[in-house]
PDB file of N, CA and C in Angstrom:
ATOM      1  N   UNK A   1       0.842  -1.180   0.000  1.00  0.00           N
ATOM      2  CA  UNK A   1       0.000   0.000   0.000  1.00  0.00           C
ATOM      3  C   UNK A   1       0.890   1.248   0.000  1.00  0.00           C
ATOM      4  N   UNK A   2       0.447   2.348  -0.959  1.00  0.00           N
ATOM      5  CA  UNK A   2       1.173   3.373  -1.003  1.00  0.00           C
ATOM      6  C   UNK A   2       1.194   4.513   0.138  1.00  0.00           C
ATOM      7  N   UNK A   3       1.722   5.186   0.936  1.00  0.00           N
ATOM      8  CA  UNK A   3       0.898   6.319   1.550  1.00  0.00           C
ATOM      9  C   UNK A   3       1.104   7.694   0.590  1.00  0.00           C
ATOM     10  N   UNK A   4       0.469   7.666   1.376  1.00  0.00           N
ATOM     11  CA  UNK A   4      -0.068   9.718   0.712  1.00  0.00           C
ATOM     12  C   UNK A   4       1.050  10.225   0.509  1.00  0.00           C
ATOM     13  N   UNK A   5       1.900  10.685   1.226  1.00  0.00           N
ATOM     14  CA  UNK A   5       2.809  11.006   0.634  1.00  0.00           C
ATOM     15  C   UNK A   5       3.781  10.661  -0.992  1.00  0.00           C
ATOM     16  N   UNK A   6       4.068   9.323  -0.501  1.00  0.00           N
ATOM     17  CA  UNK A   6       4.146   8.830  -1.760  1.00  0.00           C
ATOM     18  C   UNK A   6       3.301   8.807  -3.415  1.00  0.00           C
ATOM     19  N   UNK A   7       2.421   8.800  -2.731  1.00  0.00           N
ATOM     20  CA  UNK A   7       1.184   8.567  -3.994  1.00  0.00           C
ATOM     21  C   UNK A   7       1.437  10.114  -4.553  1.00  0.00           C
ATOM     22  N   UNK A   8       1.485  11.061  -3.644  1.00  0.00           N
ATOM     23  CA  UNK A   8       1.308  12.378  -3.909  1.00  0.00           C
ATOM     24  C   UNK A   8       2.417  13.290  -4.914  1.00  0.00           C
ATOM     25  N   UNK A   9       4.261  12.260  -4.524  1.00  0.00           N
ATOM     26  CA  UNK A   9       5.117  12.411  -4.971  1.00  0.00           C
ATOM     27  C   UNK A   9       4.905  11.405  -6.413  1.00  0.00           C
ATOM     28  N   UNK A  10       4.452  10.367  -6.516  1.00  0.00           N
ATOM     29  CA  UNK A  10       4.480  10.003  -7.897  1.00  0.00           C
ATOM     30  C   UNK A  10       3.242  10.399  -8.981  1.00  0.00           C
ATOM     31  N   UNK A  11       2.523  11.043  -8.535  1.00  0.00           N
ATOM     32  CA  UNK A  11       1.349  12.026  -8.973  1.00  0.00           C
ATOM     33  C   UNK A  11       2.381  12.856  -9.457  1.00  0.00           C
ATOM     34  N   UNK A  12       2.827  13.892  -9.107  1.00  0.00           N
ATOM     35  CA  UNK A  12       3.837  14.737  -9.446  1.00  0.00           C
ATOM     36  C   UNK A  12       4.523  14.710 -10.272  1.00  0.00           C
ATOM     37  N   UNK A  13       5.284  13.363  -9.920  1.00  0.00           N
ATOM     38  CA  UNK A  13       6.267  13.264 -11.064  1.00  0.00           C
ATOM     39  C   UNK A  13       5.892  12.992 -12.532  1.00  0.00           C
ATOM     40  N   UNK A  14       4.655  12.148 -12.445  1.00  0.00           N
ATOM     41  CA  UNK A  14       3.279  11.624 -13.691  1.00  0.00           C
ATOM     42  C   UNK A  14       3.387  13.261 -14.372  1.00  0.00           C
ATOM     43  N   UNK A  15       2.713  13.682 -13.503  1.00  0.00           N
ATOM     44  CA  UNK A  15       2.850  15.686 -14.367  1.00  0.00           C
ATOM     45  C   UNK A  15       3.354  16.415 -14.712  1.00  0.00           C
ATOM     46  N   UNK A  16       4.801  15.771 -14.530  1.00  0.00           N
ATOM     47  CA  UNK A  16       5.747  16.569 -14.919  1.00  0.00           C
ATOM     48  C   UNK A  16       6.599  16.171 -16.198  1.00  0.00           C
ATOM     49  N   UNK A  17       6.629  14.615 -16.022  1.00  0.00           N
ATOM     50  CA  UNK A  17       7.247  13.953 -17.428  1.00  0.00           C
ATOM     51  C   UNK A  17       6.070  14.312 -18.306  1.00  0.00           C
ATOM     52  N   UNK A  18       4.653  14.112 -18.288  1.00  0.00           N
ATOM     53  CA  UNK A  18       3.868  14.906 -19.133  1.00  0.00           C
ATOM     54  C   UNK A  18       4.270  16.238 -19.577  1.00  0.00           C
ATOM     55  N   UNK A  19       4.611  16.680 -18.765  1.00  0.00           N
ATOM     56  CA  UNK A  19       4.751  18.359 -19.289  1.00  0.00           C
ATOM     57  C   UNK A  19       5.928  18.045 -20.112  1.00  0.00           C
ATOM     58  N   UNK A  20       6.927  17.783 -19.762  1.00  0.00           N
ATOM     59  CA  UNK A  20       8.342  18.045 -20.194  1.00  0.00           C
ATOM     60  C   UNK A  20       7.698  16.992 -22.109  1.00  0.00           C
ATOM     61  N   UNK A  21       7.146  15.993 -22.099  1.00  0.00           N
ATOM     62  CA  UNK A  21       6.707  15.383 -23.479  1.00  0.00           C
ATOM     63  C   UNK A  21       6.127  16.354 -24.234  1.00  0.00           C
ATOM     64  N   UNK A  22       5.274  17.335 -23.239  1.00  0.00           N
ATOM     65  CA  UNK A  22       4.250  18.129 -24.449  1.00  0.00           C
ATOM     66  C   UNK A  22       5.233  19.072 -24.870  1.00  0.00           C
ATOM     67  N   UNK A  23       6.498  19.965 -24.502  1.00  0.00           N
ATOM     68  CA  UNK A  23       6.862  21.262 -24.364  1.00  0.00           C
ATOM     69  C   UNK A  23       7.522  20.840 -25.887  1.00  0.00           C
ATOM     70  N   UNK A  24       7.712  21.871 -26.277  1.00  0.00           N
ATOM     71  CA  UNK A  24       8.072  22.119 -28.011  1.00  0.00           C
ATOM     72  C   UNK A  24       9.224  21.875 -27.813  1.00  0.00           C
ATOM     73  N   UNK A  25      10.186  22.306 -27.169  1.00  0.00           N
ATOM     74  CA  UNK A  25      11.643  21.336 -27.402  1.00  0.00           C
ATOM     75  C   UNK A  25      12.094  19.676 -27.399  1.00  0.00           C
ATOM     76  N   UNK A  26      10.997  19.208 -26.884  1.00  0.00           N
ATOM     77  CA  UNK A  26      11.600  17.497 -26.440  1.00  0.00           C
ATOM     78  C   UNK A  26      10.890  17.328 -28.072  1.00  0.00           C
ATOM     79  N   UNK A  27       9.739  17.711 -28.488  1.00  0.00           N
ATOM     80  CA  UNK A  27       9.282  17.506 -29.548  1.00  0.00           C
ATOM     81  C   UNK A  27       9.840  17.406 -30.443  1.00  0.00           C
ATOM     82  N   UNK A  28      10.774  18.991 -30.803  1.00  0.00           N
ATOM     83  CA  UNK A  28      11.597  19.074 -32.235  1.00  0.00           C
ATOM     84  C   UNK A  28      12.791  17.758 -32.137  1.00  0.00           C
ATOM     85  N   UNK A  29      12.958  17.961 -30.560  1.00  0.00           N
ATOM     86  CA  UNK A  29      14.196  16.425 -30.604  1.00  0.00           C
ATOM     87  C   UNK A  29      14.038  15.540 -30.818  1.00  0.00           C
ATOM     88  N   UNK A  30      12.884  15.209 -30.725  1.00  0.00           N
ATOM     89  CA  UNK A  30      12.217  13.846 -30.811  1.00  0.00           C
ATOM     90  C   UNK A  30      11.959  13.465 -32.304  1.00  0.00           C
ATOM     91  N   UNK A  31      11.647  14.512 -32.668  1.00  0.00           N
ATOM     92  CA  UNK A  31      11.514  14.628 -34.630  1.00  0.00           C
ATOM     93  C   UNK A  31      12.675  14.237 -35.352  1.00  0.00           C
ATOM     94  N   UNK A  32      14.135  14.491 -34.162  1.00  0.00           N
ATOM     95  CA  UNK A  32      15.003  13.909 -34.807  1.00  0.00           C
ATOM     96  C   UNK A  32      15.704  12.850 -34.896  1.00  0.00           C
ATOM     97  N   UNK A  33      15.174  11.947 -33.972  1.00  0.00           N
ATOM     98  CA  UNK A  33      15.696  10.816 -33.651  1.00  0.00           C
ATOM     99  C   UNK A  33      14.525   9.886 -35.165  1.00  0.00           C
ATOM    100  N   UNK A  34      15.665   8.822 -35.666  1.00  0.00           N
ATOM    101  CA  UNK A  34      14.712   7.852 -36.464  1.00  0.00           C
ATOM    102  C   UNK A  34      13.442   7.248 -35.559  1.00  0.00           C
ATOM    103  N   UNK A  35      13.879   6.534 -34.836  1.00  0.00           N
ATOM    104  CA  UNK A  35      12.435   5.954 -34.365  1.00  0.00           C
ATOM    105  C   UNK A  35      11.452   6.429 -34.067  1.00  0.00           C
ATOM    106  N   UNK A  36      11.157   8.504 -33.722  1.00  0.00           N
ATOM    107  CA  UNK A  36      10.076   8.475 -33.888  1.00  0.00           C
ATOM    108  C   UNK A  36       9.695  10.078 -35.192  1.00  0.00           C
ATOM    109  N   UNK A  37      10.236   9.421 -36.121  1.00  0.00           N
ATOM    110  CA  UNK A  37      10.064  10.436 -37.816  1.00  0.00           C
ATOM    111  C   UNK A  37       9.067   9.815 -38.084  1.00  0.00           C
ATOM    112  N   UNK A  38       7.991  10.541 -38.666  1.00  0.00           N
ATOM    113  CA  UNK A  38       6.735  10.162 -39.582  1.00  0.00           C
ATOM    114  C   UNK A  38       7.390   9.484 -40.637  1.00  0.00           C
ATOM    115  N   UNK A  39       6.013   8.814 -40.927  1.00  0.00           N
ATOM    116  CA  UNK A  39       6.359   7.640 -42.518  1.00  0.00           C
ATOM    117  C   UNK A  39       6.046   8.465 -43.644  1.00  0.00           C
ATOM    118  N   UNK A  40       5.876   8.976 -44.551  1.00  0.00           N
ATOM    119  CA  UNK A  40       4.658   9.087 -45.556  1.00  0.00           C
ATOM    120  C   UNK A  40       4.196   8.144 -45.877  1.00  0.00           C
ATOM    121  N   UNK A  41       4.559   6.981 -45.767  1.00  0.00           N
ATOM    122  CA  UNK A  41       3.936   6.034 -46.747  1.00  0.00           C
ATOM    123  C   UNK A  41       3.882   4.623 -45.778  1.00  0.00           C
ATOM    124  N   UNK A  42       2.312   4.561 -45.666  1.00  0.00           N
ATOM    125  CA  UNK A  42       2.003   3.443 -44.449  1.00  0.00           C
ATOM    126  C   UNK A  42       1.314   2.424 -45.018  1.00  0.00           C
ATOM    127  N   UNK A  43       1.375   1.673 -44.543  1.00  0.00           N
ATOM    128  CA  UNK A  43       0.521   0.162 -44.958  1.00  0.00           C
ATOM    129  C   UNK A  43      -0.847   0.722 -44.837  1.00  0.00           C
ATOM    130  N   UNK A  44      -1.668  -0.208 -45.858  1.00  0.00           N
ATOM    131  CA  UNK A  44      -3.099   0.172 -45.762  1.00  0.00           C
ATOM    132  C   UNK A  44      -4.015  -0.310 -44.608  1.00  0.00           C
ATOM    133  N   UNK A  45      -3.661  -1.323 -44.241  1.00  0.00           N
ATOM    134  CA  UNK A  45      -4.190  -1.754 -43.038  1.00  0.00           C
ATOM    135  C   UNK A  45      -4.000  -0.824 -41.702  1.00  0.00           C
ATOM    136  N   UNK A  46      -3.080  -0.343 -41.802  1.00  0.00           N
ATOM    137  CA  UNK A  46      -2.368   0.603 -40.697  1.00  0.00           C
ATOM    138  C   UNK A  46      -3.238   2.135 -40.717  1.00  0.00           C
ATOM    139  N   UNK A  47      -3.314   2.290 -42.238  1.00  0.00           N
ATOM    140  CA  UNK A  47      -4.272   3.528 -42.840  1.00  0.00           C
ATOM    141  C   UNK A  47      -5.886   3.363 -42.023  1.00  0.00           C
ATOM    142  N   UNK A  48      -6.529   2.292 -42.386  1.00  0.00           N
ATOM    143  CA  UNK A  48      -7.290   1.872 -41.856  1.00  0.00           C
ATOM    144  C   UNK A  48      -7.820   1.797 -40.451  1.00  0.00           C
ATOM    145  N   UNK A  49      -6.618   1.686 -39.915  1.00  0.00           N
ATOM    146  CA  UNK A  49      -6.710   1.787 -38.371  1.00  0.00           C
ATOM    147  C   UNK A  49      -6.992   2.697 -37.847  1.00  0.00           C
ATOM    148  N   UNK A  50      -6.197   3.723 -38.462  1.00  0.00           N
ATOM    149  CA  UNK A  50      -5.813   4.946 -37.976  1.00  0.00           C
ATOM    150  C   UNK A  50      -7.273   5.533 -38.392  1.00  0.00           C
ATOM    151  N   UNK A  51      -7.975   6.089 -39.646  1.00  0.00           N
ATOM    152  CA  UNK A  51      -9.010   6.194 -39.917  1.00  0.00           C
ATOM    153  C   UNK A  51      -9.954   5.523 -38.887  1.00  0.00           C
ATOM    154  N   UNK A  52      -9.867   4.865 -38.230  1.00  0.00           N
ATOM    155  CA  UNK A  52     -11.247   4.426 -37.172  1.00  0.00           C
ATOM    156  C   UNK A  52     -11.386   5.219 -36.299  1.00  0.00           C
ATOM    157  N   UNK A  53      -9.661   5.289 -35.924  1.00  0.00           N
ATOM    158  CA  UNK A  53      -9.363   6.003 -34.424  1.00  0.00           C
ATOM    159  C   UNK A  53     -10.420   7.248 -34.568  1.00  0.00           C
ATOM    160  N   UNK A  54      -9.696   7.824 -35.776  1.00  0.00           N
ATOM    161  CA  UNK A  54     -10.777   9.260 -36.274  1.00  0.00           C
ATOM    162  C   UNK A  54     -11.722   9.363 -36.369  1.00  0.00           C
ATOM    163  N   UNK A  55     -12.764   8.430 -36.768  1.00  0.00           N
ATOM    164  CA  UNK A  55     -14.119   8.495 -37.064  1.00  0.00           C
ATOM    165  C   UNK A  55     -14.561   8.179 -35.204  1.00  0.00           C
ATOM    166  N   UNK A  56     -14.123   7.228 -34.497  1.00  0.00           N
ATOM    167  CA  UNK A  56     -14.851   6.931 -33.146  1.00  0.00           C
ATOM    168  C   UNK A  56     -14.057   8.059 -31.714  1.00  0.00           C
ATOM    169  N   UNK A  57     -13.007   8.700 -32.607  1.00  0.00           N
ATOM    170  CA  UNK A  57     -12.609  10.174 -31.624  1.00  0.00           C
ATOM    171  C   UNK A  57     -13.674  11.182 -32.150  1.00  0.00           C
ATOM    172  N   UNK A  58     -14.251  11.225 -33.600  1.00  0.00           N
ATOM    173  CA  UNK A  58     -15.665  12.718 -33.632  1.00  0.00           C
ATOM    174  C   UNK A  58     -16.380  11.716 -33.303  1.00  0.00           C
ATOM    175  N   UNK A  59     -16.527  11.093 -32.933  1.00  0.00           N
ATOM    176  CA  UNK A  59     -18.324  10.219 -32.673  1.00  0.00           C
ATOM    177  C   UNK A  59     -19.352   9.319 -33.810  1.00  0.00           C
ATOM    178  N   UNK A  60     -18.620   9.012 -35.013  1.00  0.00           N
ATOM    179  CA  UNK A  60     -19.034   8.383 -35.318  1.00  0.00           C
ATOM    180  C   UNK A  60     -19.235   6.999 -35.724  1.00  0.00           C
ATOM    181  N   UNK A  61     -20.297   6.155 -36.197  1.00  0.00           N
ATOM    182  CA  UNK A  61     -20.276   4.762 -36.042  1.00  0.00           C
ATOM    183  C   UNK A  61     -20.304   4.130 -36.811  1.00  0.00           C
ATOM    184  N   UNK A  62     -20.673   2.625 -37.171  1.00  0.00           N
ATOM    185  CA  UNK A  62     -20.791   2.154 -38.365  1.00  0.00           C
ATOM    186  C   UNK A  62     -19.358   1.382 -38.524  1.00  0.00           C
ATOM    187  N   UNK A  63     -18.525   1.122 -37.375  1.00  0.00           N
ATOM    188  CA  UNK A  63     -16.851   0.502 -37.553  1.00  0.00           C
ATOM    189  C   UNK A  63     -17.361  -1.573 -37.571  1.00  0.00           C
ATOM    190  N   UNK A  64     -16.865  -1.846 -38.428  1.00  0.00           N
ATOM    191  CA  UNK A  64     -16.900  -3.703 -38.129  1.00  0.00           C
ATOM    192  C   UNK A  64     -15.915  -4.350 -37.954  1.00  0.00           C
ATOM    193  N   UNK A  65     -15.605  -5.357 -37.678  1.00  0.00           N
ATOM    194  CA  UNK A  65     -14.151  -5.919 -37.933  1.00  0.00           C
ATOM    195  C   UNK A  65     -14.218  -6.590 -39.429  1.00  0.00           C
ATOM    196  N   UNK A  66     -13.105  -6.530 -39.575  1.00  0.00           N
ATOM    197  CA  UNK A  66     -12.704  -6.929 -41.287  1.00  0.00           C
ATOM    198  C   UNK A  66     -11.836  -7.890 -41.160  1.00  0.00           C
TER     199      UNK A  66
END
């Protein structure tokens, strides 16, 4: 079992590696490392996926498995 304190210190720290991921510098660095550069050119199945995410993040329905 955690106590409060603790819980309270790894709460913290949760918010802070968040922050430091969102801030525009770890970003541009991150753009430069290969493993995480965009593709242009993705598998269609992968296309597919991604397209769901989108349609059931605005709310809409109509997804099946294929």
């Amino acid at each position: 079992m955690m106590t409060r304190n603790k819980l309270e210190k790894t709460e913290r720290l949760a918010a802070e590696v968040r922050r430091q991921f969102g801030a525009e510098a770890t970003t541009r660095f991150l753009r430069t490392l290969p493993a995480f550069r965009t593709e242009l050119d993705i598998p269609d199945r992968l296309e597919q996926l991604l397209k769901h995410l989108d349609r059931v993040e605005f709310g809409e329905a109509g997804w099946r498995r294929q």
